[in-house]
N, C-alpha and C. Protein backbone atom coordinates (compact mmCIF):
# COMPACT_ATOMS: atom_id res chain seq x y z
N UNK A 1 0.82 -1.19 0.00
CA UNK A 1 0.00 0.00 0.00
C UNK A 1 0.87 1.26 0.00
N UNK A 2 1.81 1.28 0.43
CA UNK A 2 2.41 2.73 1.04
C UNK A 2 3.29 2.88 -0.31
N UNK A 3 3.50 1.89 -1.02
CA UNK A 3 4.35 2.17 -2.48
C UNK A 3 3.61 2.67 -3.70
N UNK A 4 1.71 1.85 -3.19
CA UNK A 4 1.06 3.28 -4.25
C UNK A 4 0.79 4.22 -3.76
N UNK A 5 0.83 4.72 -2.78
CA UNK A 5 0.78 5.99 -1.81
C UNK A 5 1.64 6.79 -2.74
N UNK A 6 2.76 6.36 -2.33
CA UNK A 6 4.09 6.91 -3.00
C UNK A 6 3.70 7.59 -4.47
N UNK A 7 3.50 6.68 -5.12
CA UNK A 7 3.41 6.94 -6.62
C UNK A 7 2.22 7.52 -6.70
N UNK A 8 1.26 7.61 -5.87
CA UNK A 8 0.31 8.50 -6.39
C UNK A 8 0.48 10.18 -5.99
N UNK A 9 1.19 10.29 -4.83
CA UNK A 9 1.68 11.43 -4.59
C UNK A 9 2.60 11.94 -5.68
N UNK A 10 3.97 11.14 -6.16
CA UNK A 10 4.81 11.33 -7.36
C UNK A 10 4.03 12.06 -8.29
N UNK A 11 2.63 11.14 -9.01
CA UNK A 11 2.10 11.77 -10.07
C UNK A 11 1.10 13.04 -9.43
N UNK A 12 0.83 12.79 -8.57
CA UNK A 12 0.25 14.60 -8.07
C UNK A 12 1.35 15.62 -8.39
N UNK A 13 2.11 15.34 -7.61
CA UNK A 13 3.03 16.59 -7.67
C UNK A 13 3.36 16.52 -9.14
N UNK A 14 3.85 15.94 -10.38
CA UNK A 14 4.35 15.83 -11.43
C UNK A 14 2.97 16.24 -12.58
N UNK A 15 1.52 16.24 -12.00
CA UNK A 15 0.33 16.55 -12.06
C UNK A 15 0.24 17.96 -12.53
N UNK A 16 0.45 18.46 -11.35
CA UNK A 16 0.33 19.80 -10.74
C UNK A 16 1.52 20.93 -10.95
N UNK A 17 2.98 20.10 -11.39
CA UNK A 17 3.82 20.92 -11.47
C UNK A 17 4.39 21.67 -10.04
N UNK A 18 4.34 20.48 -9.04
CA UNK A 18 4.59 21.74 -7.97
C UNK A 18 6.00 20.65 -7.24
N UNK A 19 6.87 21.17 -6.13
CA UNK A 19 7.85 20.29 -5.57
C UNK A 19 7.38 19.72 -4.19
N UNK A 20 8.66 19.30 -3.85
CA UNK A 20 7.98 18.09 -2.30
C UNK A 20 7.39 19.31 -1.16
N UNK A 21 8.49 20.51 -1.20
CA UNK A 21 8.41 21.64 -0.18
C UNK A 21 6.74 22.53 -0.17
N UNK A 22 6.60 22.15 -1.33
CA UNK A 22 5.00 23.06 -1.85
C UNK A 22 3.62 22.15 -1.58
N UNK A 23 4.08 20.45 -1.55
CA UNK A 23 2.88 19.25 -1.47
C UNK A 23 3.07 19.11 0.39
N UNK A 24 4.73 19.18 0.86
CA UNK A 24 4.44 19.32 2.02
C UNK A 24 3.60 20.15 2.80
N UNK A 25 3.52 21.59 2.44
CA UNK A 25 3.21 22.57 3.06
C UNK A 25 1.32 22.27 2.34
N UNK A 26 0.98 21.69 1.36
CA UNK A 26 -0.88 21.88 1.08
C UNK A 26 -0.87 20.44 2.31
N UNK A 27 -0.34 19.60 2.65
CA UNK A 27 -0.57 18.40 3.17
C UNK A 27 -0.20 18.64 4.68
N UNK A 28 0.54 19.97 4.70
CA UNK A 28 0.65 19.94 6.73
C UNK A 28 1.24 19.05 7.09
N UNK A 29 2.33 19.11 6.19
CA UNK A 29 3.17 17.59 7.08
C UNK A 29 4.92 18.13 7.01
N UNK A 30 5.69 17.65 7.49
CA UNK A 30 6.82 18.52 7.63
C UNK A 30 7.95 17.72 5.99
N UNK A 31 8.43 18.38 5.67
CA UNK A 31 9.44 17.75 4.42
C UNK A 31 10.00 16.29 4.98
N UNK A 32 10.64 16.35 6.16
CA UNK A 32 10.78 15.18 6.50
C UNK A 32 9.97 13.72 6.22
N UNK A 33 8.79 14.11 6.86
CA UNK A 33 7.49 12.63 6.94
C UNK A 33 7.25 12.98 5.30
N UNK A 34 7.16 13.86 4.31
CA UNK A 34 6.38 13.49 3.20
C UNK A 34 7.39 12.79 2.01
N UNK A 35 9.61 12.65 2.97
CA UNK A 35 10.45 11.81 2.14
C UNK A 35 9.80 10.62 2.64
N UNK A 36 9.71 10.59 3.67
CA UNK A 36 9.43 8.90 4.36
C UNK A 36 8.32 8.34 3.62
N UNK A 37 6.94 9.26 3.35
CA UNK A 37 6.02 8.81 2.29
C UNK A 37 6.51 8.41 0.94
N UNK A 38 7.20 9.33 0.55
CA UNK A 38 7.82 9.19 -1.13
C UNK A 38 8.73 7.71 -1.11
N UNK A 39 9.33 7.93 -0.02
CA UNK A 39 9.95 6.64 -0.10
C UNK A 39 9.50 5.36 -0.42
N UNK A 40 8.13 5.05 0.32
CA UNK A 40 6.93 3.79 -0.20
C UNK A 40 7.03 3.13 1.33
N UNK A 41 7.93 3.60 1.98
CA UNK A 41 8.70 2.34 3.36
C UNK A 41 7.91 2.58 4.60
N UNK A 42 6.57 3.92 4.36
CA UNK A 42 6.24 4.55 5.15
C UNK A 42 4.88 3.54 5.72
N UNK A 43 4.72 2.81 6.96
CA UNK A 43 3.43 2.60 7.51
C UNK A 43 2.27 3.19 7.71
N UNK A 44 1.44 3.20 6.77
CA UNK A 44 -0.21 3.74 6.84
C UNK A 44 -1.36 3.07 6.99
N UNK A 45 -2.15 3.73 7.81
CA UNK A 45 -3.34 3.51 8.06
C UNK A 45 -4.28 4.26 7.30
N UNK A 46 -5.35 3.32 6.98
CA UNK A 46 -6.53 3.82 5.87
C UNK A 46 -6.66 5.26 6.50
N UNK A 47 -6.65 5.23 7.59
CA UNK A 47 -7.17 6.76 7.76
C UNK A 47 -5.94 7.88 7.34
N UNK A 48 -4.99 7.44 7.69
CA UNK A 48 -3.88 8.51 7.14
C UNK A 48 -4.03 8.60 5.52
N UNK A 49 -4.60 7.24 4.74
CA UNK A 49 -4.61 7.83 3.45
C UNK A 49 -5.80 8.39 3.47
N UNK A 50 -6.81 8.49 3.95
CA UNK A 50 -8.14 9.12 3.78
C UNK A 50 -7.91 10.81 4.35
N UNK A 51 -7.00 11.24 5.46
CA UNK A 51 -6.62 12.77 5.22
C UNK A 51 -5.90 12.78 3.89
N UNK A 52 -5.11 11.97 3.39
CA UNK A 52 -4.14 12.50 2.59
C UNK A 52 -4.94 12.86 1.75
N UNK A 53 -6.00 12.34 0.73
CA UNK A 53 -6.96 12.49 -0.09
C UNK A 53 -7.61 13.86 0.18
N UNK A 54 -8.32 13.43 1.68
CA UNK A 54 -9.16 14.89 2.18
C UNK A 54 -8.20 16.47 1.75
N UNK A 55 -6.75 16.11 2.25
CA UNK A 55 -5.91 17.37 1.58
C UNK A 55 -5.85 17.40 0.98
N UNK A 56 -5.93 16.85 -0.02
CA UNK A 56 -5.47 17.39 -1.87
C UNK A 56 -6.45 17.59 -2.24
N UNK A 57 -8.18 17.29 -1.34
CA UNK A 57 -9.30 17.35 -2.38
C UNK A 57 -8.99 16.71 -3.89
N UNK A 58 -9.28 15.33 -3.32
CA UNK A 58 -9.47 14.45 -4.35
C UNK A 58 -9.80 13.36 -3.89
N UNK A 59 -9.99 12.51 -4.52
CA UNK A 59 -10.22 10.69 -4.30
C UNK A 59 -9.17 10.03 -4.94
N UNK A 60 -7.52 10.69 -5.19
CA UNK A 60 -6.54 9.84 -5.67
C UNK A 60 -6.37 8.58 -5.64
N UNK A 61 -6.49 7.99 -4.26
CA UNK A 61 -6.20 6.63 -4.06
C UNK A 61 -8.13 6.12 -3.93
N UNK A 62 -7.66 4.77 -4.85
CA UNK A 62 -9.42 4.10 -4.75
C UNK A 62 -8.44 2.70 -3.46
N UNK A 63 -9.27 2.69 -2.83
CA UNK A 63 -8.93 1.67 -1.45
C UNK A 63 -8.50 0.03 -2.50
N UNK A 64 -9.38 -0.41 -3.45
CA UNK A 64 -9.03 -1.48 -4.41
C UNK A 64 -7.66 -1.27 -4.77
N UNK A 65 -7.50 -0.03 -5.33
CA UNK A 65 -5.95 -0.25 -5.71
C UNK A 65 -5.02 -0.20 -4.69
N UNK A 66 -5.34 0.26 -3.40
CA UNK A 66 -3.98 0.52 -2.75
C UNK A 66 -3.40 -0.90 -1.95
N UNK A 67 -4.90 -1.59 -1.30
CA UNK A 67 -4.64 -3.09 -0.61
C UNK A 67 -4.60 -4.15 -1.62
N UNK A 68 -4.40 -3.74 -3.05
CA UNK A 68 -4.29 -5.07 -3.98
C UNK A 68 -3.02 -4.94 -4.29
């Protein structure tokens, strides 16, 4: 799960045209935790991806793709 996390954040930002310092700061999370996300190595809970979504205003991740 946390490796399509990863890649769906990748293609947001690559989306949007914006860097990690600019997705950190719409996501309220410090540069640090959003390498540990990018990384894929990061432990999440549905609910941490369900803010992550709630912040970007979107439905990026469908729950099918992320636990398959």
């Amino acid at each position: 799960m946390s490796r399509k996390v990863a890649l769906g954040l990748i293609g947001y930002m690559e989306d949007n045209h914006i860097g990690r310092l600019e997705l950190a700061a719409l996501l309220g999370i410090s540069n640090q935790y959003l390498g540990r996300l990018l990384s894929g190595m990061e432990n999440l809970s549905f609910k941490s991806v369900a803010d992550l979504q709630d912040k970007l205003g979107l439905k990026y991740f469908k729950p099918e793709e992320i636990y398959s």
